[in-house]
Protein backbone atom coordinates (compact mmCIF):
# COMPACT_ATOMS: atom_id res chain seq x y z
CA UNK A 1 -72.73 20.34 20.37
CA UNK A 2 -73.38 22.30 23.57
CA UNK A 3 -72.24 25.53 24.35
CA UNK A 4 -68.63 25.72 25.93
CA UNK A 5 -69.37 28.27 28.21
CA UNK A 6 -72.19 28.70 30.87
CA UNK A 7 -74.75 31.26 29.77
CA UNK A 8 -73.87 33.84 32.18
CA UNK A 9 -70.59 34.05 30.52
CA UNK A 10 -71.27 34.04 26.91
CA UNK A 11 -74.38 36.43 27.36
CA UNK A 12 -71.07 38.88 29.30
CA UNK A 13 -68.67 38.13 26.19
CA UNK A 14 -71.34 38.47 23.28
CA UNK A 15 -72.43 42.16 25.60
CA UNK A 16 -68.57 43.48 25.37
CA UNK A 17 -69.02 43.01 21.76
CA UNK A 18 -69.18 46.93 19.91
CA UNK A 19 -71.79 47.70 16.88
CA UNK A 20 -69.99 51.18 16.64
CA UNK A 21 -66.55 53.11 16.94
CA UNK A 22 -64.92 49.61 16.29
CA UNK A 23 -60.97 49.67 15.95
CA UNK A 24 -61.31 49.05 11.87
CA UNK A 25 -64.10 51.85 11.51
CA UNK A 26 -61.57 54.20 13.90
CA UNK A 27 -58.84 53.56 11.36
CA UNK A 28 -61.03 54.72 8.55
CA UNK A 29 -62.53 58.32 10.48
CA UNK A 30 -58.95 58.98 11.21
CA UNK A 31 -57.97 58.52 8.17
CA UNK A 32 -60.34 60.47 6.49
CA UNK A 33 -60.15 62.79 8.63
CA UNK A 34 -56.54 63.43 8.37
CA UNK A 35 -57.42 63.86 4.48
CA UNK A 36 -59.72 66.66 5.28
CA UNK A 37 -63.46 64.63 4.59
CA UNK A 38 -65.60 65.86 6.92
CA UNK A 39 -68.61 63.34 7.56
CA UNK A 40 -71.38 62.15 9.95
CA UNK A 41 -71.25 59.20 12.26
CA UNK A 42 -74.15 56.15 12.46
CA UNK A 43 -77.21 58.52 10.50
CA UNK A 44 -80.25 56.59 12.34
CA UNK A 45 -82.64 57.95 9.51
CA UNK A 46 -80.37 56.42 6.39
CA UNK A 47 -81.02 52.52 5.80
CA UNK A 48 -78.41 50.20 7.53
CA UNK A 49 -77.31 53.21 9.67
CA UNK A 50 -73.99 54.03 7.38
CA UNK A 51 -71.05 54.16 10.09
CA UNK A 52 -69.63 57.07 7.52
CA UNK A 53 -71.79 59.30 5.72
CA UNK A 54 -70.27 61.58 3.68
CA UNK A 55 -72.80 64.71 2.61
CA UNK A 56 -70.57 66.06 0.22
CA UNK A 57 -69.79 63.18 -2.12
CA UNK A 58 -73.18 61.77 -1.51
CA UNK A 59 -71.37 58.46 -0.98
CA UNK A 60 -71.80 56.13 2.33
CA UNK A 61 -68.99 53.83 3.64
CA UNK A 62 -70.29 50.46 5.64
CA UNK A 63 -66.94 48.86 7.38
CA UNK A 64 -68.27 45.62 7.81
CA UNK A 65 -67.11 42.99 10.30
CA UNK A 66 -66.11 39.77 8.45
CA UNK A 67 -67.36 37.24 11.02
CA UNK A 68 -70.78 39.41 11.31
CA UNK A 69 -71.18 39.80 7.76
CA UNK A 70 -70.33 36.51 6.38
CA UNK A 71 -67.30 37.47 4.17
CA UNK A 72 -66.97 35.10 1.68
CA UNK A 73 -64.04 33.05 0.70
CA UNK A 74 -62.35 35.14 4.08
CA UNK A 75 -60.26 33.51 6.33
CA UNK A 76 -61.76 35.53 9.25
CA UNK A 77 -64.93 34.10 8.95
CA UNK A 78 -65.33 30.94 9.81
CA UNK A 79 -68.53 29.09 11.51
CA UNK A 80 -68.73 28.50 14.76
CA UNK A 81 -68.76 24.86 15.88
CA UNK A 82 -71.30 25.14 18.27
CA UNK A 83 -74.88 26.69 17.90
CA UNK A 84 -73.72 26.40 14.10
CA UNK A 85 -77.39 26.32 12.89
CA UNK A 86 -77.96 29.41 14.47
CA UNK A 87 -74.94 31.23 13.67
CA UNK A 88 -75.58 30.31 9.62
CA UNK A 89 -79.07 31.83 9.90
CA UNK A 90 -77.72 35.11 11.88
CA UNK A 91 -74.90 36.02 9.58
CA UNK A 92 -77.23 34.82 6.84
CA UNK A 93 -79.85 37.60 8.19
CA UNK A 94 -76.79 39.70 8.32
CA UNK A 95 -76.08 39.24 4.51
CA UNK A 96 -79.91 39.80 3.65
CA UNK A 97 -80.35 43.16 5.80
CA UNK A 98 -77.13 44.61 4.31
CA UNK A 99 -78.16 43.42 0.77
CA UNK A 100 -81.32 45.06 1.35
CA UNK A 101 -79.64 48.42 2.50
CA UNK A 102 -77.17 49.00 0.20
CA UNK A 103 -79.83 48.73 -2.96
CA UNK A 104 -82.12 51.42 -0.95
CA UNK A 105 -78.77 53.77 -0.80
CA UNK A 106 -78.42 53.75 -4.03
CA UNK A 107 -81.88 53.46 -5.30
CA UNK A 108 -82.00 56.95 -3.44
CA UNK A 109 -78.89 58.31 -5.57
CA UNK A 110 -76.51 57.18 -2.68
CA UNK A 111 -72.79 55.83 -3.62
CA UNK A 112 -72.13 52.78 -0.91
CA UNK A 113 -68.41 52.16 -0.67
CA UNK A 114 -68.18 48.32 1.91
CA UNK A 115 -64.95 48.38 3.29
CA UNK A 116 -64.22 44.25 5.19
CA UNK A 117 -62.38 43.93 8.21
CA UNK A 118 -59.84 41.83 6.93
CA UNK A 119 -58.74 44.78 4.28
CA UNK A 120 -57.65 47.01 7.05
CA UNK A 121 -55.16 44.29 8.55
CA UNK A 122 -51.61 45.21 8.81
CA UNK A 123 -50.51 44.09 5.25
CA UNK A 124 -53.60 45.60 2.79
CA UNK A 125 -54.38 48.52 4.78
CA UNK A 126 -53.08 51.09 2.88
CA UNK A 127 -53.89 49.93 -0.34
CA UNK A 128 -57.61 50.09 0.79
CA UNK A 129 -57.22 53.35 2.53
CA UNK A 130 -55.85 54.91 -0.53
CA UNK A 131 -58.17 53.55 -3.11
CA UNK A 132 -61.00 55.11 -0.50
CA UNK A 133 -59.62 58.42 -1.66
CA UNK A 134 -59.32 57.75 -4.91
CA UNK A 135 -62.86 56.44 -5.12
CA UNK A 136 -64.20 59.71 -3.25
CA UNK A 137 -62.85 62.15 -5.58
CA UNK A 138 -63.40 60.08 -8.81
């Protein structure tokens, strides 16, 4: 199936798309912050580049996109219809990378907390945002 849109315009919509300082990772800074964690932003030299690294409880927190990451069993990721081939191997490659991450975080003594989109929605958000604390000072 070919591509609804010309390439001009999905090579513009797939640019506007953010890696970093994304509404859902926003959310969690704030919140932290607002619970006094200090932390660093996006360490280049850490595997996966952690959006949250947090020194002090040697812990890292990935908020993961569902559509980008290939959240299982999630309603917000579902396969495009077009390019589909292509999509399955570059959320597939998603998968692997972060796989691949996370076990060198915490083969180096690292704690990696993976916080999904869709848990940061209206409805669950501050059940996640609260078990984040909890899980920092356990």
């Amino acid at each position: 199936m070919a591509d609804v849109h010309s390439k001009e315009t999905r090579s513009y919509n797939m640019s506007r798309i953010k890696g970093k300082n994304t509404k859902p990772e926003m959310l969690v800074r704030q919140f932290l912050h607002a619970h006094g964690f200090r932390y660093r932003l996006h360490v280049k030299d850490m595997p996966g580049k952690p959006d949250i690294v947090l020194p002090k409880y040697k812990t890292v927190i990935f908020i993961q996109g569902c559509f980008w990451h290939g959240h299982d069993q999630c309603k917000y990721y579902v396969v495009p219809k077009t390019k589909t081939e292509w999509w399955v191997n570059k959320i597939n490659g998603n998968k692997t990378k972060d796989i691949i991450n996370i076990e060198m975080l915490k083969n180096s003594g690292w704690r990696v907390i993976e916080i999904w989109e869709c848990e940061l929605k209206p409805m669950p958000k501050y059940d996640t945002l609260n078990k984040l604390i909890a899980l920092l000072i356990s």
